[in-house]
Protein backbone atom coordinates (compact mmCIF):
# COMPACT_ATOMS: atom_id res chain seq x y z
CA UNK A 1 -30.87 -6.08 -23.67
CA UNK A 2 -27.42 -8.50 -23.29
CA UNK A 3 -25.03 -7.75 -20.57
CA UNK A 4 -22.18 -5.80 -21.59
CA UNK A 5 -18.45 -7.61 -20.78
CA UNK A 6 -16.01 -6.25 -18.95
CA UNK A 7 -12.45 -7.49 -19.30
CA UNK A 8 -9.98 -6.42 -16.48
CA UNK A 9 -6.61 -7.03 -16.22
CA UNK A 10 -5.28 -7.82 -12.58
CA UNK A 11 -6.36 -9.83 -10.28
CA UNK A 12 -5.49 -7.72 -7.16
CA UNK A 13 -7.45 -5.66 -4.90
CA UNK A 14 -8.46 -3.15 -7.68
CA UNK A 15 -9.00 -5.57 -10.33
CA UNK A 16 -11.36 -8.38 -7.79
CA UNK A 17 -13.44 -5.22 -5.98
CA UNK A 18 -14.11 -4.10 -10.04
CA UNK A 19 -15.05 -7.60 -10.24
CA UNK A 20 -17.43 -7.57 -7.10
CA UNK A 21 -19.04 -3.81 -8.55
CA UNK A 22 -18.99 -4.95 -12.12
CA UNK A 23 -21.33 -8.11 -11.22
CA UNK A 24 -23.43 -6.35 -8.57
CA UNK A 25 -24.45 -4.08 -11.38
CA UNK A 26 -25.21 -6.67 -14.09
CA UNK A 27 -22.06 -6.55 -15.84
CA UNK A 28 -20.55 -9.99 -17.49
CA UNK A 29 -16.87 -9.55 -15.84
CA UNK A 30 -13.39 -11.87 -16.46
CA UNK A 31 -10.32 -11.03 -14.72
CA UNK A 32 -7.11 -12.21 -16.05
CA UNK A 33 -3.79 -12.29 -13.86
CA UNK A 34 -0.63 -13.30 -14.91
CA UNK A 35 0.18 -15.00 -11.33
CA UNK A 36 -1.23 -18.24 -9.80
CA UNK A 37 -2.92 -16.58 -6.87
CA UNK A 38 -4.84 -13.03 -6.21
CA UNK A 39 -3.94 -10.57 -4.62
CA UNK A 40 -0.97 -9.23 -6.14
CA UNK A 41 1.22 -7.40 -3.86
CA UNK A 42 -1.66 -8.21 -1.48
CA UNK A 43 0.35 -11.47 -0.37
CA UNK A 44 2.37 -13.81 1.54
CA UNK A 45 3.99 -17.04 1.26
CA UNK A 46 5.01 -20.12 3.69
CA UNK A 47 8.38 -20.74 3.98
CA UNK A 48 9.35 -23.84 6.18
CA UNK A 49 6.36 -23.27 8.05
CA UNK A 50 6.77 -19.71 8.40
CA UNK A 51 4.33 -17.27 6.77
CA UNK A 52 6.23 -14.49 5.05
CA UNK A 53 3.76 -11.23 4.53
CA UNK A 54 5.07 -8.74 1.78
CA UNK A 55 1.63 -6.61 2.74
CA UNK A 56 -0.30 -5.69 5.16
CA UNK A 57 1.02 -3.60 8.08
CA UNK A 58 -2.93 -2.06 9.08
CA UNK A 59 -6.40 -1.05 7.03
CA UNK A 60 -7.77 2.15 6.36
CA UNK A 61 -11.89 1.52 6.91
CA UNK A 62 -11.32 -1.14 9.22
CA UNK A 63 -13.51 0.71 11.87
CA UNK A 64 -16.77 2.54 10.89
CA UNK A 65 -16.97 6.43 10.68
CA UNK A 66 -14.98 6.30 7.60
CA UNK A 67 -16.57 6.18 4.40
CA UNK A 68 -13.63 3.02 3.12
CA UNK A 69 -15.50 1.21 5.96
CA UNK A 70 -18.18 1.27 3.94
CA UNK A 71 -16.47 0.02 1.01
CA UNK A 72 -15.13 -2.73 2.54
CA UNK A 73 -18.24 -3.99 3.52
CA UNK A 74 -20.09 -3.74 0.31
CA UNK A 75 -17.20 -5.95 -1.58
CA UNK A 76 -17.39 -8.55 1.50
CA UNK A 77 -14.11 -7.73 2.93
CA UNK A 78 -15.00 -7.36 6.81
CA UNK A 79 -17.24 -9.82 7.66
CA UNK A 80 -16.15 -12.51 10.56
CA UNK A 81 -12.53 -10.47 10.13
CA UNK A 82 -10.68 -10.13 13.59
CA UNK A 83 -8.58 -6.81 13.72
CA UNK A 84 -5.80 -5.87 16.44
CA UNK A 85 -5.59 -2.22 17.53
CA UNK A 86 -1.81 -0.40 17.92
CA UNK A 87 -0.89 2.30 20.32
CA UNK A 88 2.12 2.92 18.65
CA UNK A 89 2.97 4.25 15.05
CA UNK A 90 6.52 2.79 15.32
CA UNK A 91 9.90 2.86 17.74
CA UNK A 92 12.81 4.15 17.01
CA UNK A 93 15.89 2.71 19.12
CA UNK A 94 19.02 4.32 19.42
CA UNK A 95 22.43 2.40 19.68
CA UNK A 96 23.11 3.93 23.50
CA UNK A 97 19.69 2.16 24.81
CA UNK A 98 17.31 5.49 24.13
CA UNK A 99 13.91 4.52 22.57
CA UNK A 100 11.40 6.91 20.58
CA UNK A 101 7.81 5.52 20.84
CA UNK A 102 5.65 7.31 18.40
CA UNK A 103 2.50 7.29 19.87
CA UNK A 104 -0.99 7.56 18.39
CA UNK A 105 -2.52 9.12 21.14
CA UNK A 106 -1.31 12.86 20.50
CA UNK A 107 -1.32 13.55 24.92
CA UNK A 108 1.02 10.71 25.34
CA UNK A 109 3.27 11.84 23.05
CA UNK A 110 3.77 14.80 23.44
CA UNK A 111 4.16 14.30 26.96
CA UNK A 112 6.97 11.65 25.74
CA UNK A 113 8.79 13.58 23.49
CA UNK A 114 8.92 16.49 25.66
CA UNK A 115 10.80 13.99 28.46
CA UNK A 116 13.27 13.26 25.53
CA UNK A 117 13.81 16.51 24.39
CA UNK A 118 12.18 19.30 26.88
CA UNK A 119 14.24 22.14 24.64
CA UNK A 120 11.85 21.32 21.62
CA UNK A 121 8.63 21.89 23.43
CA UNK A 122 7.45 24.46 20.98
CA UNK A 123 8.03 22.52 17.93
CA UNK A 124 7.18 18.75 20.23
CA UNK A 125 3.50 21.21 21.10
CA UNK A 126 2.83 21.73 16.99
CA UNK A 127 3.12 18.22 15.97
CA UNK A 128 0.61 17.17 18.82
CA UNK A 129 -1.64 19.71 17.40
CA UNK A 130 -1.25 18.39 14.05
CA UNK A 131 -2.21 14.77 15.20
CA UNK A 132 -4.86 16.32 16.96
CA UNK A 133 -5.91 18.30 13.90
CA UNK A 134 -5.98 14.95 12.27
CA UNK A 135 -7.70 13.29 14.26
CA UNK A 136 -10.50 15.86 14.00
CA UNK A 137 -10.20 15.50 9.98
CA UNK A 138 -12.85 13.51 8.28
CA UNK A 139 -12.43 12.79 5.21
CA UNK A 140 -16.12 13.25 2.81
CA UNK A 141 -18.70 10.32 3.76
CA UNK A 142 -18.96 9.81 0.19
CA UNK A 143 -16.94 10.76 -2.81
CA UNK A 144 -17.55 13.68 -4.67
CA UNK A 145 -18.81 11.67 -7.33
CA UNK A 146 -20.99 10.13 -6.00
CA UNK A 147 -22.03 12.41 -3.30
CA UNK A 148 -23.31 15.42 -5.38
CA UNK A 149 -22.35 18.70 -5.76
CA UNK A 150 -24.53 19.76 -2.53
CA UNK A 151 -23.47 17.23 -0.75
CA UNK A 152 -19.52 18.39 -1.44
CA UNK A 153 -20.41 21.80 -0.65
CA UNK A 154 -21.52 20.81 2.16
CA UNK A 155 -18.45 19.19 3.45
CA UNK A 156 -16.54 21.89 1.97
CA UNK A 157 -17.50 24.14 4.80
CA UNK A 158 -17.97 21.44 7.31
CA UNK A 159 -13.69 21.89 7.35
CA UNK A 160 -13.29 25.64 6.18
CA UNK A 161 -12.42 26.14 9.80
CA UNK A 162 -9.76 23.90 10.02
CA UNK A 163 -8.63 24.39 6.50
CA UNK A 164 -5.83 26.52 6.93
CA UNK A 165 -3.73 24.11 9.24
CA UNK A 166 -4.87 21.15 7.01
CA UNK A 167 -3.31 23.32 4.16
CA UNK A 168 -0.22 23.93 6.32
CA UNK A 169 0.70 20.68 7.08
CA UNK A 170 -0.23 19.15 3.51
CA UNK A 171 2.56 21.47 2.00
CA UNK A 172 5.37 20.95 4.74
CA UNK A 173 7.74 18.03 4.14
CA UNK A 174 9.03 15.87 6.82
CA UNK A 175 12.25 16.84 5.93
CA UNK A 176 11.22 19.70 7.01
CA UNK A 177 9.62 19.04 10.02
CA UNK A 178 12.57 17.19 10.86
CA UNK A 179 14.75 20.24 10.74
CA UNK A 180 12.33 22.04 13.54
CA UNK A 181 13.90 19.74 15.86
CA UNK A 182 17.27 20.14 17.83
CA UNK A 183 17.32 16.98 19.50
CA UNK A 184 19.11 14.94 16.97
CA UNK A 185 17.75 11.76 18.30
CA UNK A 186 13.84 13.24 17.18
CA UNK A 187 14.97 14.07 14.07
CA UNK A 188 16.17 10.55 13.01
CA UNK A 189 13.65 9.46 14.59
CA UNK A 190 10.91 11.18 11.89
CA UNK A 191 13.53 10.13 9.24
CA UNK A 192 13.48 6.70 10.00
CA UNK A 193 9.55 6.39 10.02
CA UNK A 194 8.86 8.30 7.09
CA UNK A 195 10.18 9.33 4.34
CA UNK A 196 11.96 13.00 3.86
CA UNK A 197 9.80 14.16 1.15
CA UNK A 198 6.39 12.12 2.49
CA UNK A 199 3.64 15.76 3.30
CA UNK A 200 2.93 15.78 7.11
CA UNK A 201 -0.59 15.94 6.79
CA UNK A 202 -1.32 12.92 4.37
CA UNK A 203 1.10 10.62 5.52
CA UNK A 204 1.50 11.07 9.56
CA UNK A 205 -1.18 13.43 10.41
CA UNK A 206 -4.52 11.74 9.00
CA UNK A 207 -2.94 8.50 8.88
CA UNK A 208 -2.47 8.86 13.08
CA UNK A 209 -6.05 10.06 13.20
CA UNK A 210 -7.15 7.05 11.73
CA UNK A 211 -5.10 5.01 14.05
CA UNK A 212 -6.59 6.58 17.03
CA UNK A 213 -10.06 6.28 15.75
CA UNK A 214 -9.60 2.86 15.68
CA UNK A 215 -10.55 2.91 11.96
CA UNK A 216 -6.96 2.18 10.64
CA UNK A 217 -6.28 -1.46 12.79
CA UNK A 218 -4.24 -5.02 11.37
CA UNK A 219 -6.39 -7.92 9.64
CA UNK A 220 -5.10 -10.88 12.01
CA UNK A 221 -4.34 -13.39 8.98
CA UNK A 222 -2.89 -10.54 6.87
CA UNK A 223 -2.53 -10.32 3.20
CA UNK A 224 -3.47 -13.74 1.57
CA UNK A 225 -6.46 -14.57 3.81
CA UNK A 226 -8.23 -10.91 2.39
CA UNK A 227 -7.35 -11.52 -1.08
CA UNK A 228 -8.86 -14.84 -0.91
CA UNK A 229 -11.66 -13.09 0.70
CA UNK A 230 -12.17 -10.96 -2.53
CA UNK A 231 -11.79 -13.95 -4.92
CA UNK A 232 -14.54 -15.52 -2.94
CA UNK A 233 -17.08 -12.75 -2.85
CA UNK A 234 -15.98 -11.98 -6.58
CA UNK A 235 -16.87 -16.06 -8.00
CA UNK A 236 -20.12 -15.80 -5.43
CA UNK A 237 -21.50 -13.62 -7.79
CA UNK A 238 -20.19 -15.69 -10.74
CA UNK A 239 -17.49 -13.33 -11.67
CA UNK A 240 -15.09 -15.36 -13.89
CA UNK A 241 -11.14 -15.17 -12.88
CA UNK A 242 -8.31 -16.86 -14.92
CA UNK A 243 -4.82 -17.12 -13.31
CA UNK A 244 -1.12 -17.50 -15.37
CA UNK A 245 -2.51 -15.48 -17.77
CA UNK A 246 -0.87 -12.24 -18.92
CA UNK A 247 -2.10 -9.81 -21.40
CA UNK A 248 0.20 -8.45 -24.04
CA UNK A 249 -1.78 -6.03 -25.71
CA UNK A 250 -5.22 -4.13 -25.28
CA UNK A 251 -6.49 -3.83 -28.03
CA UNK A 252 -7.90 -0.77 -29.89
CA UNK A 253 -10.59 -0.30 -33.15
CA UNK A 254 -10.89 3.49 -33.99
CA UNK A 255 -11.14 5.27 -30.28
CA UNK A 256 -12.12 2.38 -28.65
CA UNK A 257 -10.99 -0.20 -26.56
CA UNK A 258 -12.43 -3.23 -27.90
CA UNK A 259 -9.95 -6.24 -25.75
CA UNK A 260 -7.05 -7.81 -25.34
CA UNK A 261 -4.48 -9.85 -26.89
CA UNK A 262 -2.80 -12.55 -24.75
CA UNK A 263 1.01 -13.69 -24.37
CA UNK A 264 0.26 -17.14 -26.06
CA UNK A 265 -1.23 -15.22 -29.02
CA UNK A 266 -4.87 -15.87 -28.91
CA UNK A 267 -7.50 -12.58 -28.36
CA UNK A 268 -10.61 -11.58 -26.63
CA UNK A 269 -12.56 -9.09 -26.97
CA UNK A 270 -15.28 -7.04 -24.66
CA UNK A 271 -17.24 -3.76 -24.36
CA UNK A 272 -15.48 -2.56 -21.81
CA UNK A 273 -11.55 -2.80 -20.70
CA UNK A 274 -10.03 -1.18 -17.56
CA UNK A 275 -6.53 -2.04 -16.66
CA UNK A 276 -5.67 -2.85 -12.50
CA UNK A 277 -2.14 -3.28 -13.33
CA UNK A 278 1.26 -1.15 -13.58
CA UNK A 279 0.53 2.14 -14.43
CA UNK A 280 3.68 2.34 -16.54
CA UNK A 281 3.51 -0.71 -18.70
CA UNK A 282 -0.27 -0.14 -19.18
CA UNK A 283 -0.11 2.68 -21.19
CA UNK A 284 3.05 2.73 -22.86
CA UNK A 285 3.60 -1.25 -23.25
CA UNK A 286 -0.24 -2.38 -23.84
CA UNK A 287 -1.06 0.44 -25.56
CA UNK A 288 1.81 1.37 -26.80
CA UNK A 289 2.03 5.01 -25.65
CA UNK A 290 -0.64 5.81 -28.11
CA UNK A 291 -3.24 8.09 -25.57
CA UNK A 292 -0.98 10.17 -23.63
CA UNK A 293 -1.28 14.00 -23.47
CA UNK A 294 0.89 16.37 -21.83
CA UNK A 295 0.51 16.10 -18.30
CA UNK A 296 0.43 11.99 -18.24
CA UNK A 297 4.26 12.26 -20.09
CA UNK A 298 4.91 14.61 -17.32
CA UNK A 299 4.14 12.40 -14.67
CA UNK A 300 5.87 9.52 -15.61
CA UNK A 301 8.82 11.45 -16.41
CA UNK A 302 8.79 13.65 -13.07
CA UNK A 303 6.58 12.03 -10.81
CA UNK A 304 8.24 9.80 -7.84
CA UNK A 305 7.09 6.56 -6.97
CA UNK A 306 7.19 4.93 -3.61
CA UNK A 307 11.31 3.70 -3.64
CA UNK A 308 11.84 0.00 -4.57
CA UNK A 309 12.64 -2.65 -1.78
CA UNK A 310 14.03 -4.79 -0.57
CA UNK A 311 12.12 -7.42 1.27
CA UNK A 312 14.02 -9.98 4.01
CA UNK A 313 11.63 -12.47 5.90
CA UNK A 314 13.23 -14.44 8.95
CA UNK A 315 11.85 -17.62 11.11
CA UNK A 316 13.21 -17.82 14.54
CA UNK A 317 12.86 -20.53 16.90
CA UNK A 318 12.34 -17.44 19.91
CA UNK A 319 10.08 -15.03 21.09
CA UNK A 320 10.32 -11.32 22.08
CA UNK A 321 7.65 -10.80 24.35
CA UNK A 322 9.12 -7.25 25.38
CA UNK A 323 8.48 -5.79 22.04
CA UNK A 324 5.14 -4.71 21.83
CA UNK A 325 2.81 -4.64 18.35
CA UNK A 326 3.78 -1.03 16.45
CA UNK A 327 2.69 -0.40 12.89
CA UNK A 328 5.52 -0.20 11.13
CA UNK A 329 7.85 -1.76 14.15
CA UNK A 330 10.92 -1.10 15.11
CA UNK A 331 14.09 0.90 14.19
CA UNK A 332 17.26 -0.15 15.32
CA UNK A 333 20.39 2.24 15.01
CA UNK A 334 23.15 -0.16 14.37
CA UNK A 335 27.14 0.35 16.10
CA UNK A 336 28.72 -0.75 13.06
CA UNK A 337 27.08 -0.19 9.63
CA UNK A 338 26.07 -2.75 7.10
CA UNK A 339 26.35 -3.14 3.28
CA UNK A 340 23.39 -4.15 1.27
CA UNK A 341 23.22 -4.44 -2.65
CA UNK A 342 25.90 -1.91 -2.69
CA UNK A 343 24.76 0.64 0.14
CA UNK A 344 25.47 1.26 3.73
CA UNK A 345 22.73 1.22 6.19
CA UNK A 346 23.47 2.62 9.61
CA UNK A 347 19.68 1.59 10.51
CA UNK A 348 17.74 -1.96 10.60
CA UNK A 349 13.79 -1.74 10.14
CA UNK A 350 13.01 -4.89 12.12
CA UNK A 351 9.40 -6.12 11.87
CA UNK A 352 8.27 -8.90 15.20
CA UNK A 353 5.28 -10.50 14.15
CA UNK A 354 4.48 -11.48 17.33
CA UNK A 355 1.20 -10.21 16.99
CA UNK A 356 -0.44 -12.60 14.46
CA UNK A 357 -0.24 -16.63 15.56
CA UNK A 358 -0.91 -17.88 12.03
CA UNK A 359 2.82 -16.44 11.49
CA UNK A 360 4.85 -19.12 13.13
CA UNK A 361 4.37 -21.99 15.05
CA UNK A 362 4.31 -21.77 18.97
CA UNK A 363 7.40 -20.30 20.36
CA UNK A 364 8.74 -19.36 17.29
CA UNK A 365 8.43 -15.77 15.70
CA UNK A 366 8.82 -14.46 12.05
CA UNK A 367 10.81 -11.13 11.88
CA UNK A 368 10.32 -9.00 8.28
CA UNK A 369 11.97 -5.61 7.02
CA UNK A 370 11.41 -3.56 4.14
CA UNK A 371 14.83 -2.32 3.36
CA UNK A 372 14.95 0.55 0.36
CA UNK A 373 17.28 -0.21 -2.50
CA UNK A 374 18.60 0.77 -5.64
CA UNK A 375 16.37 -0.75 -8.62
CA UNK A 376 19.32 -0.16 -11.30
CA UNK A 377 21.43 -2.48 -8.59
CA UNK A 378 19.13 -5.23 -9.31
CA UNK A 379 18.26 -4.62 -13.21
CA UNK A 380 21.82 -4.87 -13.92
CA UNK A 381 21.89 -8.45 -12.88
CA UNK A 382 18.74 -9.58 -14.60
CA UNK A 383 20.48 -11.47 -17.28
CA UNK A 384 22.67 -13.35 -14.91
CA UNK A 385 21.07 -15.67 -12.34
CA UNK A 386 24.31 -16.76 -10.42
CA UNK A 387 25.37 -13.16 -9.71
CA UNK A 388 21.23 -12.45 -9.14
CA UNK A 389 21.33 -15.28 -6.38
CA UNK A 390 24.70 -14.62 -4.93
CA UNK A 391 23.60 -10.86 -4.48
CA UNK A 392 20.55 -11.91 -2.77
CA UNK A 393 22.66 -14.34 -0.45
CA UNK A 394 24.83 -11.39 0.67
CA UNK A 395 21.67 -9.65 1.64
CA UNK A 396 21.02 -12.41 3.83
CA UNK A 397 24.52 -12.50 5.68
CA UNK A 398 24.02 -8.73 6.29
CA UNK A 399 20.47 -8.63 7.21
CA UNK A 400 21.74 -11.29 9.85
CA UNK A 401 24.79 -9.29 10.78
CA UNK A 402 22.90 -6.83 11.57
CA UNK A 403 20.52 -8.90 14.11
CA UNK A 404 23.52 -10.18 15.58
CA UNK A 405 24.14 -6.64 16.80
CA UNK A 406 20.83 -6.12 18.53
CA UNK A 407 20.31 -9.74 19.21
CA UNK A 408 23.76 -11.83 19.76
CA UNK A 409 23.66 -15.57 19.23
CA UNK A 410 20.35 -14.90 17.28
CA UNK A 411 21.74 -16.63 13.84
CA UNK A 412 21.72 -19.78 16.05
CA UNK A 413 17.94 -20.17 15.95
CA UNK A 414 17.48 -18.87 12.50
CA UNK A 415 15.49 -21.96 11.01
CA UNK A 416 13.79 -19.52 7.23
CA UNK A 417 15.54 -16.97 5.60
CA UNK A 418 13.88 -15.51 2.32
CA UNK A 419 14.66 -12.72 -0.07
CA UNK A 420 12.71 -11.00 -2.28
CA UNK A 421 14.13 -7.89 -4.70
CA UNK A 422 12.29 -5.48 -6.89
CA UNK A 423 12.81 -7.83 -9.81
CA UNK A 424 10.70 -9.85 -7.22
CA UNK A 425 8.24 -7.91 -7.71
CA UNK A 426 8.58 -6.70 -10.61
CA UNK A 427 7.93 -10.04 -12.17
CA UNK A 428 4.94 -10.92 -10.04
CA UNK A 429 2.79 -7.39 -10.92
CA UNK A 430 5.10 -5.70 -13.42
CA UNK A 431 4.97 -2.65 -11.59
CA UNK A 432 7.47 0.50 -12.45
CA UNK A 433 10.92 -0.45 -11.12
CA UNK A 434 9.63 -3.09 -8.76
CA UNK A 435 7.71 -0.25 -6.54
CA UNK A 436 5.08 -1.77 -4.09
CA UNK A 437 2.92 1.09 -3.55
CA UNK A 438 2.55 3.31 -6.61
CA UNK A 439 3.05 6.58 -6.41
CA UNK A 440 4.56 8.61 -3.35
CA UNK A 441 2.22 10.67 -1.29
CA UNK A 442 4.84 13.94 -1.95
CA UNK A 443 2.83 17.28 -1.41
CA UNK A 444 2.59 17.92 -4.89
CA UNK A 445 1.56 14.43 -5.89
CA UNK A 446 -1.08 14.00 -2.38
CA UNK A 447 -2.78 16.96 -3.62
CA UNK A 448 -3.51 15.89 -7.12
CA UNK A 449 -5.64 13.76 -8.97
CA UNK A 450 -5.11 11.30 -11.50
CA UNK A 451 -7.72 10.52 -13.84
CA UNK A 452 -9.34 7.16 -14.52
CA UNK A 453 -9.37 7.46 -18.22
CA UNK A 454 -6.77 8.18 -20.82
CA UNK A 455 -7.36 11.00 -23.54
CA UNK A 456 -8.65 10.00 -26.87
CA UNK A 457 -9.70 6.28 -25.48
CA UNK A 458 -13.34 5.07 -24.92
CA UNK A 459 -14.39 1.96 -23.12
CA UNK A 460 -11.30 1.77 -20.99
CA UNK A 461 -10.33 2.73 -17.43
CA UNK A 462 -7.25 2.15 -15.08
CA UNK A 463 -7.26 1.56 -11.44
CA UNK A 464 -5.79 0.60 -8.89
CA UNK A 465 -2.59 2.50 -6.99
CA UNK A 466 -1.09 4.70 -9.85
CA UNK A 467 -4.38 6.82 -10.71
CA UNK A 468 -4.51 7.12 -6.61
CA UNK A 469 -1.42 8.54 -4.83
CA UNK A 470 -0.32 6.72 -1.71
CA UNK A 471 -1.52 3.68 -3.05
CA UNK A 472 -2.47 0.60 -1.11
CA UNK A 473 -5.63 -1.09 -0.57
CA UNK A 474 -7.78 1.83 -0.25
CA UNK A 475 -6.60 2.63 -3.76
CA UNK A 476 -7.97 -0.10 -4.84
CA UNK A 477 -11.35 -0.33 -3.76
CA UNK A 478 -11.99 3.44 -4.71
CA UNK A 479 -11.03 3.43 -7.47
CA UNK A 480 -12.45 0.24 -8.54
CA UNK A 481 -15.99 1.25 -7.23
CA UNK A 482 -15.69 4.78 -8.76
CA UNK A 483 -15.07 3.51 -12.56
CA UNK A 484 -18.20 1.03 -12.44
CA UNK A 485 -20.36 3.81 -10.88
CA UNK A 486 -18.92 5.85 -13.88
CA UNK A 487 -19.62 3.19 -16.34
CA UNK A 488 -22.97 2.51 -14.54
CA UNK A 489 -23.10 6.61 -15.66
CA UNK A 490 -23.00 5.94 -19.17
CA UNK A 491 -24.96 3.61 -19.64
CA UNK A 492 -27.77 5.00 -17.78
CA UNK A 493 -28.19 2.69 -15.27
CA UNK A 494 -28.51 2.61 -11.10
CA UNK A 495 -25.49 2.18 -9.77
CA UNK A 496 -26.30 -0.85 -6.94
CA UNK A 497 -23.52 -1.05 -3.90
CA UNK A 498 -25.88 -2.81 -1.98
CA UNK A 499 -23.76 -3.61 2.25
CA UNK A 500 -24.57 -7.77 2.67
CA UNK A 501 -25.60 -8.72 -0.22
CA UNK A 502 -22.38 -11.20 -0.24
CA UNK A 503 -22.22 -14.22 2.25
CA UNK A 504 -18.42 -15.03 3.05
């Protein structure tokens, strides 16, 4: 019996690890991306010899006793890898010299936030339970579908006990956790380092847990060495990838996916089709809207995606050893407040990469910030490249502003400045409104899943970031594995994961 083909569209995480499964499992595979490189938002670039990472900050399954460990290694991922362990979630500094550490070890911070702020204790004593409780949290070992439905049972009453409080903290905001606290400076504080309407539990809770299990650490290289990594594995087992390539249409015979239609005009077809890219443009611009049902309109209507960005990379001819590594680095509270693309920021998220020595050369030290933005800000200069570039220059005199306030004299040994806008990114992955990470991880949307498949459609699935909420990397190599192990369903065959069969 032939192989079936698979065509899949994207060329990032989700698209090469389909790759990787597709091929272990006998399946002819070709991946077309409409960028030179993989990865897609998995990436960084060198800018007068400074590397510029728009990615990685740390890796879910980077240390074993979590099943996306095992993932990792069956798609090649973590073998020879070096990975850097962080005490410390993220700092927040205040303009009159006081400093929030966020801790990963629940005992030291409590024990910190209660020196801060000894009139929250009660409220300071729950959220060091909740990192506790998710530290305790393990997620399945397996998915559910893979695992069985004994084998979910099973881990269904493995955490009835600590159910309730997972339940707890998976509905409550932190907004409003924030609110709990009367120490103003702990409040901005949780403001700063996540989002308002991010759930407790699924984006500080289990993602500390992690941390402290030493299963969530950074990839020294970061983003381009991993994708790389992927493409590797992927062509090792003859996987075919072509690059400036962008599809324009899947196409559709009856209820079936039968290929795709190219931007220069020319088709291909396959027996299979899953889409890796923009949620968004898959269904309603490749296929035109046509298999939608109630509850997918809904979602792209109401759902809220992770908030566009702005993304500001900076070489500078110093170091700051007295800022230790942090996952998501520090906070500054400014004296006097900036402008950016139309918007005043009273705060500067400063990233040191200090960390990583592939990031500058010796002495030197690259400094990166995420900075959220209006995406209509951007749009409406699309059609107008001097106003596009002039807008991002002003970034750059405010972004530097800014350091000048923490750091005076600093623009003097600024050698690289890059910016990159949603329309950055937008361009390079198509993805809704220039968001990096799909969809937010909200209470309602954390708690719900997405389906693989779209009603009415056979042959196709999507994956990737907007069928898994929260996005990221993890989001792509579950998903990715889960739709071949589906398709392995189908057509009746063993689905083969097999841990080294790749040498990297």
């Amino acid at each position: 019996m032939s192989q079936k083909s698979i065509i899949i569209i994207g060329a990032g995480v989700a698209g090469l690890c389909a790759g990787i499964y597709g091929q272990m499992n006998g399946y002819q595979t070709r991946i077309y991306e409409k960028h030179k490189i993989p990865g897609g938002l998995v990436t960084a670039f060198r800018r007068n010899g400074y590397l510029v990472d728009v990615c990685i900050h740390w890796l879910a399954g980077s240390g074993p006793g979590f099943f996306m460990h095992r993932y990792w290694n069956e798609v090649g991922l973590l073998e020879g890898r070096q990975f850097l362990q962080h005490d410390s979630y993220g700092v927040y500094r205040a303009s009159d010299g006081r400093t929030v550490n966020f801790y990963c070890d629940p005992d030291r911070l409590e024990k910190h936030l209660l020196e801060l702020s000894p009139q929250d204790a009660l409220v300071i004593h729950e959220l060091a339970e909740g990192v506790r409780l998710g530290i305790r949290f393990r997620p399945p070992a397996v998915e559910q579908y893979e695992s069985g439905r004994w084998e979910w049972i099973k881990f269904v009453i493995g955490v009835l006990p600590i159910m309730k409080d997972v339940q707890k903290w998976s509905k409550l905001t932190v907004g409003e956790l924030a609110e709990r606290f009367q120490s103003p400076l702990l409040r901005e504080d949780l403001l700063v380092l996540f989002e308002p309407d991010f759930s407790v539990f699924y984006m500080v809770l289990s993602q500390m847990g992690f941390m402290y299990r030493h299963q969530a650490a950074y990839p020294v290289g970061g983003s381009l060495p991993m994708a790389l990594t992927l493409e590797k594995c992927y062509k090792q087992l003859d996987g075919r990838v072509q690059y400036q390539t962008g599809v324009e249409k899947i196409l559709v015979e009856g209820e079936r996916a039968v290929g795709v239609r190219f931007e220069d005009g020319h088709e291909e077809r396959a027996d299979v089709v899953s889409s890796a890219g923009d949620g968004y443009s898959t269904i309603f611009k490749l296929l035109e809207g046509k298999f939608v049902d109630q509850s997918i309109q809904a979602m792209y209507e109401n759902w809220k995606p992770f908030r566009p960005m702005i993304y500001v990379g900076v070489g500078v001819k110093r170091t700051f050893p007295d800022f230790p590594f942090s996952v998501e680095g520090n906070a500054f509270e400014l004296r006097q407040p900036i402008v950016i693309a139309g918007e005043e920021h009273t705060m500067l998220p400063v990233r040191i990469r200090n960390e990583d020595p592939s990031f500058a050369p010796a002495g030197k030290t690259v400094l990166t910030a995420a900075i959220y933005t209006r995406y209509e800000f951007w749009k409406s200069l699309a059609g107008d490249h001097g106003a596009y570039e002039a807008a991002k220059e002003c970034v750059a005199r405010a972004y530097l502003e800014a350091l000048e306030q923490i750091w005076p004299g600093i623009s003097d040994d600024v050698e690289m400045i890059n910016v990159a806008t949603p329309l950055t990114f937008e361009r390079i992955t198509g993805n809704l409104k220039g968001s990096i990470t799909g969809w937010k991880l909200t209470p309602q949307q954390a708690m719900s899943k997405v389906p693989r498949s779209l009603p009415g459609l056979e042959n196709f699935w999507m994956i990737g970031q907007w069928v898994y909420p929260g996005g990221g990397l993890p989001g792509g190599v579950a998903t990715a594995r889960e739709v071949i192990w589906r398709q392995c369903q189908k057509d009746k065959k063993k689905f083969i994961s097999q841990q080294g069969i790749l040498s990297t």
